[in-house]
N, C-alpha and C. Protein backbone atom coordinates (compact mmCIF):
# COMPACT_ATOMS: atom_id res chain seq x y z
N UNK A 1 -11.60 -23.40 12.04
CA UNK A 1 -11.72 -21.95 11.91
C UNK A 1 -10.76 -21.46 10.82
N UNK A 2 -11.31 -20.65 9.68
CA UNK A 2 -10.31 -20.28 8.93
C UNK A 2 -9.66 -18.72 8.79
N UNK A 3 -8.36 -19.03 8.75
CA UNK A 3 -7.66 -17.96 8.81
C UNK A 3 -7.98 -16.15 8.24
N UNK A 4 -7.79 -15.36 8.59
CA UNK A 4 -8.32 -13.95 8.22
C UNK A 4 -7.69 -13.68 7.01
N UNK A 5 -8.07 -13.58 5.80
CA UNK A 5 -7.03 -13.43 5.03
C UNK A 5 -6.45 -11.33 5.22
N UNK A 6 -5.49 -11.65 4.76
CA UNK A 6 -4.71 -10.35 4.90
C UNK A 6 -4.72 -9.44 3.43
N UNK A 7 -4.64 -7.91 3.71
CA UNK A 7 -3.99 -7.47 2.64
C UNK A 7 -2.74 -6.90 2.58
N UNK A 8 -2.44 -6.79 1.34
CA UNK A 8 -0.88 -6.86 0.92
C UNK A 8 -0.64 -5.81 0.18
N UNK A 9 0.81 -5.44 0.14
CA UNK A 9 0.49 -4.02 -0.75
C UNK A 9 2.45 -4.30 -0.95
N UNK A 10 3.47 -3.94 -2.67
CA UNK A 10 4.36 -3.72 -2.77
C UNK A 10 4.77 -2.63 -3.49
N UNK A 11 5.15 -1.66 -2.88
CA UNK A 11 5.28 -0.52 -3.52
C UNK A 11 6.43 -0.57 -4.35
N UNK A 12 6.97 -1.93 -4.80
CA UNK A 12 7.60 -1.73 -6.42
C UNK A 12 6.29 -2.15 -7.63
N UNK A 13 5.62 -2.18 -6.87
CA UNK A 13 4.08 -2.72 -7.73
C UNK A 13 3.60 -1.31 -8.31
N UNK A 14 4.35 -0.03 -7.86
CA UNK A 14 3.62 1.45 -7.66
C UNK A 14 5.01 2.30 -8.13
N UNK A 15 5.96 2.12 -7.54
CA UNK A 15 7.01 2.68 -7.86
C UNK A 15 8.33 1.18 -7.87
N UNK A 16 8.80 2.02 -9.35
CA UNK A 16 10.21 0.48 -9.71
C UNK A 16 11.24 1.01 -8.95
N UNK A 17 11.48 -0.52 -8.65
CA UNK A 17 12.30 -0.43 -7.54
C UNK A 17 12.76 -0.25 -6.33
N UNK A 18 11.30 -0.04 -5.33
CA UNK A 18 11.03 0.05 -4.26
C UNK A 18 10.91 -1.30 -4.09
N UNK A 19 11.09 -1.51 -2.49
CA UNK A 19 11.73 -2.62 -2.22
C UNK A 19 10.63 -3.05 -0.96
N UNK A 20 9.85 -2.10 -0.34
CA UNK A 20 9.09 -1.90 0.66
C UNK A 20 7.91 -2.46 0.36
N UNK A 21 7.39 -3.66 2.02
CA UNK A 21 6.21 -4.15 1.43
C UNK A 21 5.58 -4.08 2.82
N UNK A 22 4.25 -4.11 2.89
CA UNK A 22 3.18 -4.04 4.29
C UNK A 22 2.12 -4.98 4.00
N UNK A 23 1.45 -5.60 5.18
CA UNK A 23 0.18 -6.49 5.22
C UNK A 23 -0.19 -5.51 6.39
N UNK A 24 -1.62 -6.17 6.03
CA UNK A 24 -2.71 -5.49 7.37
C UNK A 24 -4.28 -5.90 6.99
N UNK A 25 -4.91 -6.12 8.25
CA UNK A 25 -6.11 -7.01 8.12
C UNK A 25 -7.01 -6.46 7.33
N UNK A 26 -6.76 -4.44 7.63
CA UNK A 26 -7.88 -4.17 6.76
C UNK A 26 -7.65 -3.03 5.18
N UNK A 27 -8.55 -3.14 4.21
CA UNK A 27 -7.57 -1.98 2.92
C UNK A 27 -7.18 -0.59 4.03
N UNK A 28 -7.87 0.01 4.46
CA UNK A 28 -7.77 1.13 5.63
C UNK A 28 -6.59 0.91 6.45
N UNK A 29 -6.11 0.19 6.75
CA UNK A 29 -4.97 0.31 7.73
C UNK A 29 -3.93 0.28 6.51
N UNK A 30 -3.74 -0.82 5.83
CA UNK A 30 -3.10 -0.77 5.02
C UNK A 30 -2.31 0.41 4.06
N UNK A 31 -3.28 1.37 3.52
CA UNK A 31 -3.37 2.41 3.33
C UNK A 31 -2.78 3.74 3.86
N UNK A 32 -3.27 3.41 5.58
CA UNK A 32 -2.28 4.11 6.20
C UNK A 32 -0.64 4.23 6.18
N UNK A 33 -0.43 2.84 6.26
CA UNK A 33 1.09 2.27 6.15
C UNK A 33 1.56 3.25 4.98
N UNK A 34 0.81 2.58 3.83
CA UNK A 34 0.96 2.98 2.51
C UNK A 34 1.35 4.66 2.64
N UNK A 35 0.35 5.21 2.72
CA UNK A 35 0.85 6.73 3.00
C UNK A 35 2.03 6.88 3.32
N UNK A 36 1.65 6.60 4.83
CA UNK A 36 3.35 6.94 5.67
C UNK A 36 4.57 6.95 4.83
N UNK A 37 4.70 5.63 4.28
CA UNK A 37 5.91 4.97 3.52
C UNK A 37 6.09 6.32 3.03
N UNK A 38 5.38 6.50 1.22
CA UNK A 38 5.61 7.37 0.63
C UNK A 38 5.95 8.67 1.56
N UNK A 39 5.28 8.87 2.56
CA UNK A 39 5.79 10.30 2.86
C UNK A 39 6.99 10.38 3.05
N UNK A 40 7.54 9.67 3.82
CA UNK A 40 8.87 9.23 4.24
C UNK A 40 9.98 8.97 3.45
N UNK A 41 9.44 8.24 2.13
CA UNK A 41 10.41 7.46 1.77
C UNK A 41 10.20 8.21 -0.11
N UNK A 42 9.25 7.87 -0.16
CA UNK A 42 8.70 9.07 -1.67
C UNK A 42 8.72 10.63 -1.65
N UNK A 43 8.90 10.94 -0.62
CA UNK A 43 8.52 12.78 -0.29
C UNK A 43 7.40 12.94 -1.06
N UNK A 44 6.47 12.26 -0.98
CA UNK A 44 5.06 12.50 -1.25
C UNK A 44 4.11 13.09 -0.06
N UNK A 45 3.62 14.55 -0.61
CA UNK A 45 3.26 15.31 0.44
C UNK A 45 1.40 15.19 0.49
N UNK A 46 1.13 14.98 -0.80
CA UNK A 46 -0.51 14.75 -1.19
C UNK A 46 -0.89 13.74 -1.84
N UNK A 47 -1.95 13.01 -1.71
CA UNK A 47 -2.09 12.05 -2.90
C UNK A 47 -3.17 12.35 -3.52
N UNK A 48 -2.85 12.23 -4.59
CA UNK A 48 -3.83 12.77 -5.93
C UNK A 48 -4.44 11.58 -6.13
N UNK A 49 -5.85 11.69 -6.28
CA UNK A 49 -6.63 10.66 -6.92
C UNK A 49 -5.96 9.49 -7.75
N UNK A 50 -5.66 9.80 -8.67
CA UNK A 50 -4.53 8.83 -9.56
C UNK A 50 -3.74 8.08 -8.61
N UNK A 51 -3.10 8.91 -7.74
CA UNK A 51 -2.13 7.95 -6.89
C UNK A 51 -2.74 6.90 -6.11
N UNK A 52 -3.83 6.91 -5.48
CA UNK A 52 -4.66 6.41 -4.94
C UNK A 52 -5.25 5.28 -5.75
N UNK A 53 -5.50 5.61 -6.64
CA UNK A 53 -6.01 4.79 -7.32
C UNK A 53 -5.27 3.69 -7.66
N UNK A 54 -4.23 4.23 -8.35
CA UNK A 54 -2.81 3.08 -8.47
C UNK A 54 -2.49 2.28 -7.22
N UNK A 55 -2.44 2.90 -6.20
CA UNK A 55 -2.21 2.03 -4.75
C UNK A 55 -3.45 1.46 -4.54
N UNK A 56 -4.49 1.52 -4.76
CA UNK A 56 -5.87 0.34 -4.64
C UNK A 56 -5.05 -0.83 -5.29
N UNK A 57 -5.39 -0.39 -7.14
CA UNK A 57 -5.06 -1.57 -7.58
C UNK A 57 -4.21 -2.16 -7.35
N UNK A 58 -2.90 -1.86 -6.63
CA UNK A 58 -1.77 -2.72 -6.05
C UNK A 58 -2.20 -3.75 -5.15
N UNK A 59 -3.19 -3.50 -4.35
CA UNK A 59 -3.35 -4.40 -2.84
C UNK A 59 -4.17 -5.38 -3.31
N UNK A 60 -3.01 -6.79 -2.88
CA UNK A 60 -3.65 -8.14 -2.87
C UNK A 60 -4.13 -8.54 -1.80
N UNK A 61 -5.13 -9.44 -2.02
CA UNK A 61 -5.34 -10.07 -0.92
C UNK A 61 -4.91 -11.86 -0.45
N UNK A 62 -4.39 -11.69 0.53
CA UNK A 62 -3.93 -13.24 0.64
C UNK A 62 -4.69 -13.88 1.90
């Protein structure tokens, strides 16, 4: 049986020098994380298309 692969996301991949990283089985959960972080940790209150977009292209999959 082979393993689920995961996705991955490093938000120094998005912002330098962030140090913060998340996995999760699906882009959607992931995403969530993703949000949160920034809200928390970016004082990012909205995400603008662009931002979004940039955080897609960040998430690997392993």
């Amino acid at each position: 049986m082979q393993a689920k692969e995961h996705k991955h996301i490093a938000c120094g991949d998005v912002v330098e020098g962030c140090a913060w990283t998340a996995s999760a089985l699906t882009e959607e959960e992931l995403l969530k994380k993703a949000v949160a972080h920034a809200e928390q940790a970016h004082n990012v209150k909205e995400v603008s298309p662009e931002l979004a977009a940039t955080v897609k292209a960040a998430i690997k999959t392993h």
